[in-house]
Protein backbone atom coordinates (compact mmCIF):
# COMPACT_ATOMS: atom_id res chain seq x y z
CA UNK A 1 0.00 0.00 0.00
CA UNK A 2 1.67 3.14 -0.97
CA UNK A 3 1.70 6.02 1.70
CA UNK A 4 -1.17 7.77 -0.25
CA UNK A 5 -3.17 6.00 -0.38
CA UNK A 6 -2.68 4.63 3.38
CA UNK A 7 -3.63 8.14 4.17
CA UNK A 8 -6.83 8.37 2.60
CA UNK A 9 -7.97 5.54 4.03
CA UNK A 10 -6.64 7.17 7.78
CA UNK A 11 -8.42 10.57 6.65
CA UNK A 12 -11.58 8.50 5.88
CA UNK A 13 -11.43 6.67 9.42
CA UNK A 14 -10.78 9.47 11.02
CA UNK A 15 -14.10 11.77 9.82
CA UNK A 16 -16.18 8.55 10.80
CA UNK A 17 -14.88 9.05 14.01
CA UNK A 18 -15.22 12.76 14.51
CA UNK A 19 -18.71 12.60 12.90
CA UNK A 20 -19.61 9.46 15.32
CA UNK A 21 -17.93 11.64 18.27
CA UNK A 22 -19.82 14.86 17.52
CA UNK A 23 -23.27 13.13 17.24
CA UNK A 24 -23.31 11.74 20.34
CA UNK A 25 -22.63 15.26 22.01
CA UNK A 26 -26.32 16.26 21.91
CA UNK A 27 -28.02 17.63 24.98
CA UNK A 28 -31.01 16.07 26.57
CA UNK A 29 -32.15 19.07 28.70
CA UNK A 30 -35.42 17.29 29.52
CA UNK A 31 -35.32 15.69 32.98
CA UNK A 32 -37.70 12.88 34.21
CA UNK A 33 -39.36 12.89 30.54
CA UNK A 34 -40.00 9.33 30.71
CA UNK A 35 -41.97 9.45 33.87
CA UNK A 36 -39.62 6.55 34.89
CA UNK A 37 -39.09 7.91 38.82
CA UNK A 38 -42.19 6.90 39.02
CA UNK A 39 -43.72 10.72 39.71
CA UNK A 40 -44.21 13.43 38.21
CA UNK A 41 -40.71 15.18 40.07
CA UNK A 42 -39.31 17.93 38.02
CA UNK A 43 -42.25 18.56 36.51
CA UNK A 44 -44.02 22.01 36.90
CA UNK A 45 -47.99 21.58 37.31
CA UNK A 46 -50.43 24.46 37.13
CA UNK A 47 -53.52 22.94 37.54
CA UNK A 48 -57.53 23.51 37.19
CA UNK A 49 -59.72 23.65 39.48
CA UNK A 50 -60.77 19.94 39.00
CA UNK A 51 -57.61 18.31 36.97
CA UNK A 52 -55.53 16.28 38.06
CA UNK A 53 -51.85 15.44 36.76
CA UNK A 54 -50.00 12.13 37.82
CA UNK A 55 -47.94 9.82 36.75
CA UNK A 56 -49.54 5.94 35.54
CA UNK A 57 -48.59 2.65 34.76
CA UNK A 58 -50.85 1.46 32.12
CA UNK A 59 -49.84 0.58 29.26
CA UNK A 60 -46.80 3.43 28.87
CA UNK A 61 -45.11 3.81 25.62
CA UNK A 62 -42.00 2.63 27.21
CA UNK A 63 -40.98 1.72 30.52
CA UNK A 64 -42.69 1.23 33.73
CA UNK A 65 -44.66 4.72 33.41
CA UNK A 66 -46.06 7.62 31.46
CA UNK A 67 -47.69 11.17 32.38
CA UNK A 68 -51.09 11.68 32.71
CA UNK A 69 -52.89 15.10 32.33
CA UNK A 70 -56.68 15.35 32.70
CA UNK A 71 -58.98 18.43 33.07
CA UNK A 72 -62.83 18.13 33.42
CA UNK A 73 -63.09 21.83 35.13
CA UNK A 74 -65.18 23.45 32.59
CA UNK A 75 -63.75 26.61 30.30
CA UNK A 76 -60.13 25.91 32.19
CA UNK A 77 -56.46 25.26 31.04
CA UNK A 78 -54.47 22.23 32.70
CA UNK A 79 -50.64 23.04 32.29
CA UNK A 80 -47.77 21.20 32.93
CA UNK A 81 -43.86 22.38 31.93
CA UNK A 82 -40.22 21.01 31.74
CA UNK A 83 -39.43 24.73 33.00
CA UNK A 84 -36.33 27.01 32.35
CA UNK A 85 -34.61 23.88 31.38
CA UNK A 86 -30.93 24.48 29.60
CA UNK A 87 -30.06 28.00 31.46
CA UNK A 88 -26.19 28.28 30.56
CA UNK A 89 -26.07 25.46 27.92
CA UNK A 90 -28.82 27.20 25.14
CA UNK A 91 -27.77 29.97 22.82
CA UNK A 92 -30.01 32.29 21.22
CA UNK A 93 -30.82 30.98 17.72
CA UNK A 94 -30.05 27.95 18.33
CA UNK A 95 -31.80 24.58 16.75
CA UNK A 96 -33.10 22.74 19.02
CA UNK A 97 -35.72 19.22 18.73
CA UNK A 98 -39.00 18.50 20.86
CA UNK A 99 -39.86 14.69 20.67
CA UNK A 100 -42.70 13.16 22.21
CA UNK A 101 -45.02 10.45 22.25
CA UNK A 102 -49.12 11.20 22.84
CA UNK A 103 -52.01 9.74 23.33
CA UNK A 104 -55.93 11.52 24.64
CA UNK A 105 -59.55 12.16 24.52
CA UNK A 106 -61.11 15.45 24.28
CA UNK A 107 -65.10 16.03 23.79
CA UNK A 108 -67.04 19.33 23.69
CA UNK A 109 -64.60 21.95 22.51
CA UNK A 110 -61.67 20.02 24.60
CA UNK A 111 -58.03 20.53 23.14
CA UNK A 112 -54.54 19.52 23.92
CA UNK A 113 -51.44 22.28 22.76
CA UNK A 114 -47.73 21.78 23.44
CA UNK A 115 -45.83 24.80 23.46
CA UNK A 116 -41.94 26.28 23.58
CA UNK A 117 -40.87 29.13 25.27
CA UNK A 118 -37.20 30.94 25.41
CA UNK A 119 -37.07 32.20 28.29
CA UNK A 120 -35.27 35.12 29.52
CA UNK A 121 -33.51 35.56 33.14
CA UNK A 122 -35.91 37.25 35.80
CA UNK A 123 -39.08 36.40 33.63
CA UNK A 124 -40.94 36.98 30.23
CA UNK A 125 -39.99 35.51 27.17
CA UNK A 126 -38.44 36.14 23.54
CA UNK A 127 -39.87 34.02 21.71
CA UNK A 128 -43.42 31.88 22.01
CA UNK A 129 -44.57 29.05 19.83
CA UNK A 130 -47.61 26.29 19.39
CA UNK A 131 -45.75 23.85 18.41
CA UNK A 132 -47.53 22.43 14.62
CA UNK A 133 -49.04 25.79 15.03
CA UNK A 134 -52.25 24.30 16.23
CA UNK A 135 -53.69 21.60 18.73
CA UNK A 136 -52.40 18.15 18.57
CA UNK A 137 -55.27 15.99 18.81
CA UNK A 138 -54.13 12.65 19.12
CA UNK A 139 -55.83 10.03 17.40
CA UNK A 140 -56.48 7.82 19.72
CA UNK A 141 -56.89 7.27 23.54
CA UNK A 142 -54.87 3.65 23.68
CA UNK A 143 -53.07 4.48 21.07
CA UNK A 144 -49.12 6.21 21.38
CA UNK A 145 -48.66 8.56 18.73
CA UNK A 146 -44.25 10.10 17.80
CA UNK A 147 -44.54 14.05 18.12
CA UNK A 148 -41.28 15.16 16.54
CA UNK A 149 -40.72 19.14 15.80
CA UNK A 150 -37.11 20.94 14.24
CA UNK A 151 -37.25 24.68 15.34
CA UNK A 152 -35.00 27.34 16.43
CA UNK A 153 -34.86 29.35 19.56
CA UNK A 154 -35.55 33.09 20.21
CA UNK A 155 -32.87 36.23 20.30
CA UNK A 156 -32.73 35.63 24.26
CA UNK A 157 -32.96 32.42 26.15
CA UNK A 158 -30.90 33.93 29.18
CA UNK A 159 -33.69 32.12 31.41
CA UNK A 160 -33.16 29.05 29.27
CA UNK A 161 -36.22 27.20 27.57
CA UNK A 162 -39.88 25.49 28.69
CA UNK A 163 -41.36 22.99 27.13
CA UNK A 164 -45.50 23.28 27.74
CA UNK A 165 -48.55 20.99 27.84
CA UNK A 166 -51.76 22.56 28.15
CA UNK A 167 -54.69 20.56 28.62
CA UNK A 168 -57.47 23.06 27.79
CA UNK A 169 -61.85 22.85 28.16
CA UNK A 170 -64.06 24.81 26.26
CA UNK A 171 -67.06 26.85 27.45
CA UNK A 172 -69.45 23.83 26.86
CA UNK A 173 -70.90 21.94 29.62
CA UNK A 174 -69.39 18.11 29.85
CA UNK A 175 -65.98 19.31 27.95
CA UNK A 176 -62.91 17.61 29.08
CA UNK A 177 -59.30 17.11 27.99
CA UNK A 178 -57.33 14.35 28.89
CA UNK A 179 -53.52 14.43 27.66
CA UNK A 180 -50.98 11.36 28.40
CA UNK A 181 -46.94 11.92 27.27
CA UNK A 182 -44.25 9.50 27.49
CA UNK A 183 -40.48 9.66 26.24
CA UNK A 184 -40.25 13.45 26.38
CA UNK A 185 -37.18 14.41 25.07
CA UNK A 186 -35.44 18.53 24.47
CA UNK A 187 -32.41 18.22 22.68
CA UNK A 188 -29.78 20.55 21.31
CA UNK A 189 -26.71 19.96 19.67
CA UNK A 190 -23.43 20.70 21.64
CA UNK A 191 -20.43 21.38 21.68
CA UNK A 192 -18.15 19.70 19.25
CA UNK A 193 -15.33 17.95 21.66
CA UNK A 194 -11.92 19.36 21.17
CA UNK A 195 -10.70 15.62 19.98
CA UNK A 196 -13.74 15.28 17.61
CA UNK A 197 -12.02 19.00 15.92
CA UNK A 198 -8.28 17.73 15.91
CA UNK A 199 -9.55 14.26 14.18
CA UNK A 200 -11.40 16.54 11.55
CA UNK A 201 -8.73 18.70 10.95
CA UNK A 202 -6.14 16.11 10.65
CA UNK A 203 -8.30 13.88 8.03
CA UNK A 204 -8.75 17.63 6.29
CA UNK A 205 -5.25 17.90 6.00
CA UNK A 206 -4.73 14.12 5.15
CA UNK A 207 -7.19 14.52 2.49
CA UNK A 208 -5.29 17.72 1.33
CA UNK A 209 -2.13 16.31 0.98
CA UNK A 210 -3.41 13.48 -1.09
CA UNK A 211 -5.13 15.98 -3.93
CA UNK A 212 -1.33 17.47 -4.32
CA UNK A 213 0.21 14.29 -5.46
């Protein structure tokens, strides 16, 4: 093998590993999103006046457990939140992925919403979106349905970023909203490891050197 050639093939192994290296440095900022401890800890509930938010073990999506919203309080919103998540690890701008798996009911003007917030330090906010820009409705109450959504963060996430479920009634007598999540995961990328740059810029300059010959 000439010595080329032997470092192409070392450039080649070398971006698999960097590109291996810099996937898995992600950031999960959500915490408890599986419902695994068995509660509904680090979770932030603002409830109705008749809703209820806990955490069940029937039939989850994975795992021993899953997180059950319900709201039968009439004209009300039932919210829960993965709140101010990320403070010191988001940047403004920044992509970032909600994933989620759903399942509910909802009669008589009933609706389920998830929302993200950036969040700025001391309260308020920078930037505010429904997430799919309108109410999930699951299709089905036994049924787990994936939730995935790509967006970007606001000009100011100084108080990091909050990740909301709103379990919402309408006006009508007998409405009701019933929202269950499993699997909730926040994610943004981070930052590249400083071995995950010197194996890129080594196969960059392996890669160089064999175009001049």
């Amino acid at each position: 093998m000439s010595i080329s050639r032997g470092i192409l093939r070392a450039s080649f192994a070398m971006l698999i590993l960097a590109g291996l290296s810099l996937d898995a440095s992600a950031v999960e900022l959500a915490i408890n999103g599986g419902f695994e401890a068995g509660d509904t800890s680090d979770w932030v509930s603002f409830p109705s006046g008749s809703s209820t938010f806990t955490a069940e073990s029937v039939s989850p999506n994975t795992g021993s457990f899953n997180g059950k919203l319900e709201n039968t309080a009439t004209g009300s919103a039932a919210v829960i939140k993965q709140a101010n998540v990320g403070v010191g690890t988001v940047t403004p701008g920044q992509d970032i992925t909600i994933n989620f798996w759903a399942r509910g009911s909802a009669e008589a003007g009933g609706v389920h919403f998830a929302e993200l917030f950036s969040e700025l330090d001391g309260g308020g906010t920078s930037k505010s979106e429904i997430l799919s820009g309108a109410p999930l409705f699951p299709p089905s109450d036994t049924t787990w349905t994936e939730y995935t959504f790509n967006t970007t963060l606001g000009p100011d996430v100084s108080g990091g970023v909050t990740l909301q479920f709103n379990a919402a009634t309408g006006a009508n007598l007998g409405s009701f909203s019933i929202l269950e999540i499993d699997d909730v995961s926040i994610s943004v990328a981070g930052i590249p490891e400083p071995t995950s740059l010197a194996l890129l810029s080594l196969a960059g300059l392996g890669l160089a050197g064999r175009r001049r010959r």
